[in-house]
N, C-alpha and C. Protein backbone atom coordinates (compact mmCIF):
# COMPACT_ATOMS: atom_id res chain seq x y z
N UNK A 1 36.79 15.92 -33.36
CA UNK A 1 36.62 15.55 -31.96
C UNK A 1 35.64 16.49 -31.29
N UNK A 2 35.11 16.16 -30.40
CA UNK A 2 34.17 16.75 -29.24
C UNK A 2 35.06 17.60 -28.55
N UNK A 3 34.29 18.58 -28.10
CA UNK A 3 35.03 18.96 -26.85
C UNK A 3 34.60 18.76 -25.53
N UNK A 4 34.96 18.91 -24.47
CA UNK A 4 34.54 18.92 -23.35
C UNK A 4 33.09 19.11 -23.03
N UNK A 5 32.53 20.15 -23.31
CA UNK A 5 31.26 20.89 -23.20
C UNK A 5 29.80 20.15 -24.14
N UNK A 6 30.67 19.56 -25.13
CA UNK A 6 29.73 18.59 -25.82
C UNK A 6 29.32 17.53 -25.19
N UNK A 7 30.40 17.19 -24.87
CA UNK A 7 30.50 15.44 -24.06
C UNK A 7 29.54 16.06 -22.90
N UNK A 8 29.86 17.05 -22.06
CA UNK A 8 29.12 17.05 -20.93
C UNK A 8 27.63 17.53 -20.96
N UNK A 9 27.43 17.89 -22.23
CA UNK A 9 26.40 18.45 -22.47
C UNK A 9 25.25 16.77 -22.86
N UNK A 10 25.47 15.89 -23.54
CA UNK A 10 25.33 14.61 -24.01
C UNK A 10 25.46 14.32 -22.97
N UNK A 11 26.06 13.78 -21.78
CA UNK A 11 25.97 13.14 -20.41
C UNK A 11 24.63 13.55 -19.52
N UNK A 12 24.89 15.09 -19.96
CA UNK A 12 23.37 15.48 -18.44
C UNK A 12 22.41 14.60 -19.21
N UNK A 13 21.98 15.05 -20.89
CA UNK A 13 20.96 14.12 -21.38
C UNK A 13 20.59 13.15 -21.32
N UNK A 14 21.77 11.87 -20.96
CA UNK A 14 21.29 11.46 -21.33
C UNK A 14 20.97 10.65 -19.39
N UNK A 15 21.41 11.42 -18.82
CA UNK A 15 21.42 11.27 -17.40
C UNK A 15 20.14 11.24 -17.05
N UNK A 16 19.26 12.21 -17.25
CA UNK A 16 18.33 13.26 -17.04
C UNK A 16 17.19 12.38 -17.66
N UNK A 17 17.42 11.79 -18.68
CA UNK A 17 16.68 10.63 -19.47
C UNK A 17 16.24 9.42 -19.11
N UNK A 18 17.73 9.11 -18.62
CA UNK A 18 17.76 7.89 -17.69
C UNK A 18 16.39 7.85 -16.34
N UNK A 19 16.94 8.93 -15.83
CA UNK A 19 16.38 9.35 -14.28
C UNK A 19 14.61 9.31 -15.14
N UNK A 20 14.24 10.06 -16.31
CA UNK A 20 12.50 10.00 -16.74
C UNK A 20 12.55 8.81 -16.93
N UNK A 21 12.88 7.69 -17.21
CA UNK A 21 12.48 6.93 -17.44
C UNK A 21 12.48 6.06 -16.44
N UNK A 22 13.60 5.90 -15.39
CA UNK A 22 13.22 5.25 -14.14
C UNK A 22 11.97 5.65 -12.58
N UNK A 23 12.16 6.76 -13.41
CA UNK A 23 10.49 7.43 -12.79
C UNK A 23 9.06 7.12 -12.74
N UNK A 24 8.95 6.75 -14.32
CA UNK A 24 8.16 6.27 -15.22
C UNK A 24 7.82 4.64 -14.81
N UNK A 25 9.57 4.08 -14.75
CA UNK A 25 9.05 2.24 -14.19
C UNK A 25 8.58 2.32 -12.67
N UNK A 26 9.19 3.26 -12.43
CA UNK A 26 8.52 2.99 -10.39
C UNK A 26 7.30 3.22 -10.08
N UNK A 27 6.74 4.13 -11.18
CA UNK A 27 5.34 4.79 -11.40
C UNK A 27 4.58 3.94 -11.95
N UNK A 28 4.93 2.79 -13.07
CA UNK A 28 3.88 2.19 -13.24
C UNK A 28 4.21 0.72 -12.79
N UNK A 29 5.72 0.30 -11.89
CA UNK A 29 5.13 -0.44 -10.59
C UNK A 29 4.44 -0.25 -9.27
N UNK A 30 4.58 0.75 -9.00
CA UNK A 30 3.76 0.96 -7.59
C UNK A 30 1.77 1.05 -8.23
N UNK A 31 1.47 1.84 -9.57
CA UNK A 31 0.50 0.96 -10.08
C UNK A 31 -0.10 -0.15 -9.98
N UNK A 32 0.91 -1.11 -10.66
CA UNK A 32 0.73 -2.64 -10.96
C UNK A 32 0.38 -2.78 -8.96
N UNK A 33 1.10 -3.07 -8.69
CA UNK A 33 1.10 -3.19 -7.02
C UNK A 33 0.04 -3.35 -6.37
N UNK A 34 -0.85 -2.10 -6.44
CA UNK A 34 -1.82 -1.32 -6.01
C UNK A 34 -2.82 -1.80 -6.74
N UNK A 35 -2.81 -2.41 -7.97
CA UNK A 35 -3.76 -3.28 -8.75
C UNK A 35 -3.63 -4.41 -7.87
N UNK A 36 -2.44 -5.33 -8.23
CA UNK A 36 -2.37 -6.53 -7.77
C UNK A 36 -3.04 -6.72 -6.01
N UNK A 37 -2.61 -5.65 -5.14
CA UNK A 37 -2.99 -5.67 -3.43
C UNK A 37 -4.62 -5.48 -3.74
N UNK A 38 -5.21 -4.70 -4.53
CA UNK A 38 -6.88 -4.96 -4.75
C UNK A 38 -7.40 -5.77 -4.84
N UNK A 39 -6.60 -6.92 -6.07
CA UNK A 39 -7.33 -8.12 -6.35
C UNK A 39 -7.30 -8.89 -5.59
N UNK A 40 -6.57 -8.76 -4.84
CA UNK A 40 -5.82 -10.00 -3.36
C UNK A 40 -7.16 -9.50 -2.74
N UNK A 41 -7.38 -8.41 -1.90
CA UNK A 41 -8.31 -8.05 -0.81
C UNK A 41 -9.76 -8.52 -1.65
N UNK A 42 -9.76 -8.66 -2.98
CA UNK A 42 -11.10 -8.97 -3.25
C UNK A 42 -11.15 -10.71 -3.59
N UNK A 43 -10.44 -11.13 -3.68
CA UNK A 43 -10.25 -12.72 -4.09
C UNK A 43 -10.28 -12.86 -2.42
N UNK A 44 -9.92 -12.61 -1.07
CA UNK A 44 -9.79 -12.60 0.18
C UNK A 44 -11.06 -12.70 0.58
N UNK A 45 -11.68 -11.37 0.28
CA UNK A 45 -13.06 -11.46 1.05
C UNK A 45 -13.95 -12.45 0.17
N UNK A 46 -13.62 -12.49 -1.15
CA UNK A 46 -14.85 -13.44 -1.60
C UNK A 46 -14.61 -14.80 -0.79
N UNK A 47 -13.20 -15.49 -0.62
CA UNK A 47 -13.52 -16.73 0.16
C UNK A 47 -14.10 -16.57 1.13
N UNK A 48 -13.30 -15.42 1.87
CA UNK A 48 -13.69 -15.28 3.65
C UNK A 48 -15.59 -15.73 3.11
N UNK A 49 -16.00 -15.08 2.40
CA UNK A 49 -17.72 -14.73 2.27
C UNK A 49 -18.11 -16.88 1.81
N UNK A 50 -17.54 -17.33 0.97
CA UNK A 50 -17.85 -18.57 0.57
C UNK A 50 -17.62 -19.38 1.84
N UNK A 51 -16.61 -19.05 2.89
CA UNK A 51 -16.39 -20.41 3.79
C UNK A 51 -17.22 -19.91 4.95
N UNK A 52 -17.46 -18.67 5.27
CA UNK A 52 -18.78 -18.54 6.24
C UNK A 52 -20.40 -19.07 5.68
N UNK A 53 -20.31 -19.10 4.17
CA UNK A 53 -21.88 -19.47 4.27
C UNK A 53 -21.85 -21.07 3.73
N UNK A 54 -20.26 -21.88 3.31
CA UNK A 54 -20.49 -22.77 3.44
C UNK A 54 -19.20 -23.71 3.78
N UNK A 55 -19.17 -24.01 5.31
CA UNK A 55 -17.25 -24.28 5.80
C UNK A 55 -17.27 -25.97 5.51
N UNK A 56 -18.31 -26.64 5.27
CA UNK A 56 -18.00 -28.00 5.12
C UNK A 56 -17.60 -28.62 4.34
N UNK A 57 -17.13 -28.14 2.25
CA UNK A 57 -16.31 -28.35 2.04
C UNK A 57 -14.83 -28.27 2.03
N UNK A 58 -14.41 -27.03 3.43
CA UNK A 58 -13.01 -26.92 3.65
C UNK A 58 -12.87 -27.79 4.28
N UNK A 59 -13.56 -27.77 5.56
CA UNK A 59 -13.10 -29.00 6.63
C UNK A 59 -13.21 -30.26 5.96
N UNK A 60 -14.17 -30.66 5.06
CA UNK A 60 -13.54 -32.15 4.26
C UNK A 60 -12.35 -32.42 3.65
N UNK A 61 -12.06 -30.98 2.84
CA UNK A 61 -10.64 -30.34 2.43
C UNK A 61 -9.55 -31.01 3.40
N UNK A 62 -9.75 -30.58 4.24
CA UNK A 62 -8.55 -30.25 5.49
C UNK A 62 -8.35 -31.45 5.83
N UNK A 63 -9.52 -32.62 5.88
CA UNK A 63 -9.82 -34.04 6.55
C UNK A 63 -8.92 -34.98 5.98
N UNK A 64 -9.46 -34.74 4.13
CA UNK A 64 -8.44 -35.36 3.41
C UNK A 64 -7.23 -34.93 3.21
N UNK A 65 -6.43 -34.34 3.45
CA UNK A 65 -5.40 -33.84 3.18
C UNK A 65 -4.67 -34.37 4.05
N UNK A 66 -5.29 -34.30 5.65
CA UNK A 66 -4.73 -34.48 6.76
C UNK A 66 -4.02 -36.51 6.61
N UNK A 67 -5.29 -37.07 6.20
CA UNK A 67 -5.19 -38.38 6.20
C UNK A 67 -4.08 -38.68 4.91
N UNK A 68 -4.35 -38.21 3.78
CA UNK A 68 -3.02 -38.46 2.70
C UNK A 68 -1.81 -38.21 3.30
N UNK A 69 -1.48 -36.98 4.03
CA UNK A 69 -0.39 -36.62 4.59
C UNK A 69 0.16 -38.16 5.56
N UNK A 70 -0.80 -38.10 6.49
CA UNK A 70 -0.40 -39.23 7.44
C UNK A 70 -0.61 -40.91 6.95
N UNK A 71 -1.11 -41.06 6.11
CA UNK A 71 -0.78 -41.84 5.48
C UNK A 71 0.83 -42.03 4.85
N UNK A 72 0.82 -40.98 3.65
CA UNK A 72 2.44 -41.02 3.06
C UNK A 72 3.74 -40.89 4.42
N UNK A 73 2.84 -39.69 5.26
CA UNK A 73 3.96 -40.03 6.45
C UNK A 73 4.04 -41.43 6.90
N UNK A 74 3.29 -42.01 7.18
CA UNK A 74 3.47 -43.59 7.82
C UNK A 74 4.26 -44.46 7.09
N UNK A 75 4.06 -44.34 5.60
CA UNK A 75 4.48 -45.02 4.52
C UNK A 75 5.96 -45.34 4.86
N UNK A 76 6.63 -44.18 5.05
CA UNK A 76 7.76 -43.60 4.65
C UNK A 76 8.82 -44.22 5.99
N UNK A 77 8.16 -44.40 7.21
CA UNK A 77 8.73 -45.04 8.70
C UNK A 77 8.75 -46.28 8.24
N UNK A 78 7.87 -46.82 7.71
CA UNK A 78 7.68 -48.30 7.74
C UNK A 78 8.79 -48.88 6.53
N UNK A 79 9.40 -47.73 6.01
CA UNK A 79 10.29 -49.02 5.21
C UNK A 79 11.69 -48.59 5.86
C-alpha cells in the first residue's frame, strides 16, 4: 500500500499537470481567436473595398432577394 505522502505527492502532479496543460489550451485558443478576428477584419475590408468600387451587383442582390421573399410571402396568404 501507499502511504499518505505518496498519494499526496501523485495528486500535486498530477494537479500541477492538469493546470500545464489547461494553460497550454487557453494559450493556443486565444491564438486561434486572434487568427480567426484577423481574417474576419481582412475578408471585411476586402468587401467593404469591392462594394465601394462596384455596389450594383449588391443592390441587384438585394432586388432579387427582396422580390423572391415577397413573392413566397404572398404565396403563402393566398392559400
Amino acid at each position: 500500500m501507499q502511504d499518505v505522502y505518496t498519494k499526496d505527492n501523485d495528486l500535486s502532479k498530477t494537479i500541477n499537470e492538469g493546470e500545464e496543460r489547461l494553460r497550454s489550451a487557453a494559450s493556443d485558443a486565444q491564438k486561434r481567436l486572434k487568427q480567426g478576428q484577423e481574417q474576419i477584419q481582412q475578408l471585411i475590408a476586402q468587401a467593404d473595398k469591392q462594394l465601394h468600387e462596384n455596389p450594383w451587383p449588391i443592390v441587384a442582390g438585394v432586388a432579387v432577394g427582396c422580390l423572391f421573399l415577397g413573392f413566397f410571402a404572398g404565396s403563402v396568404r393566398s392559400k
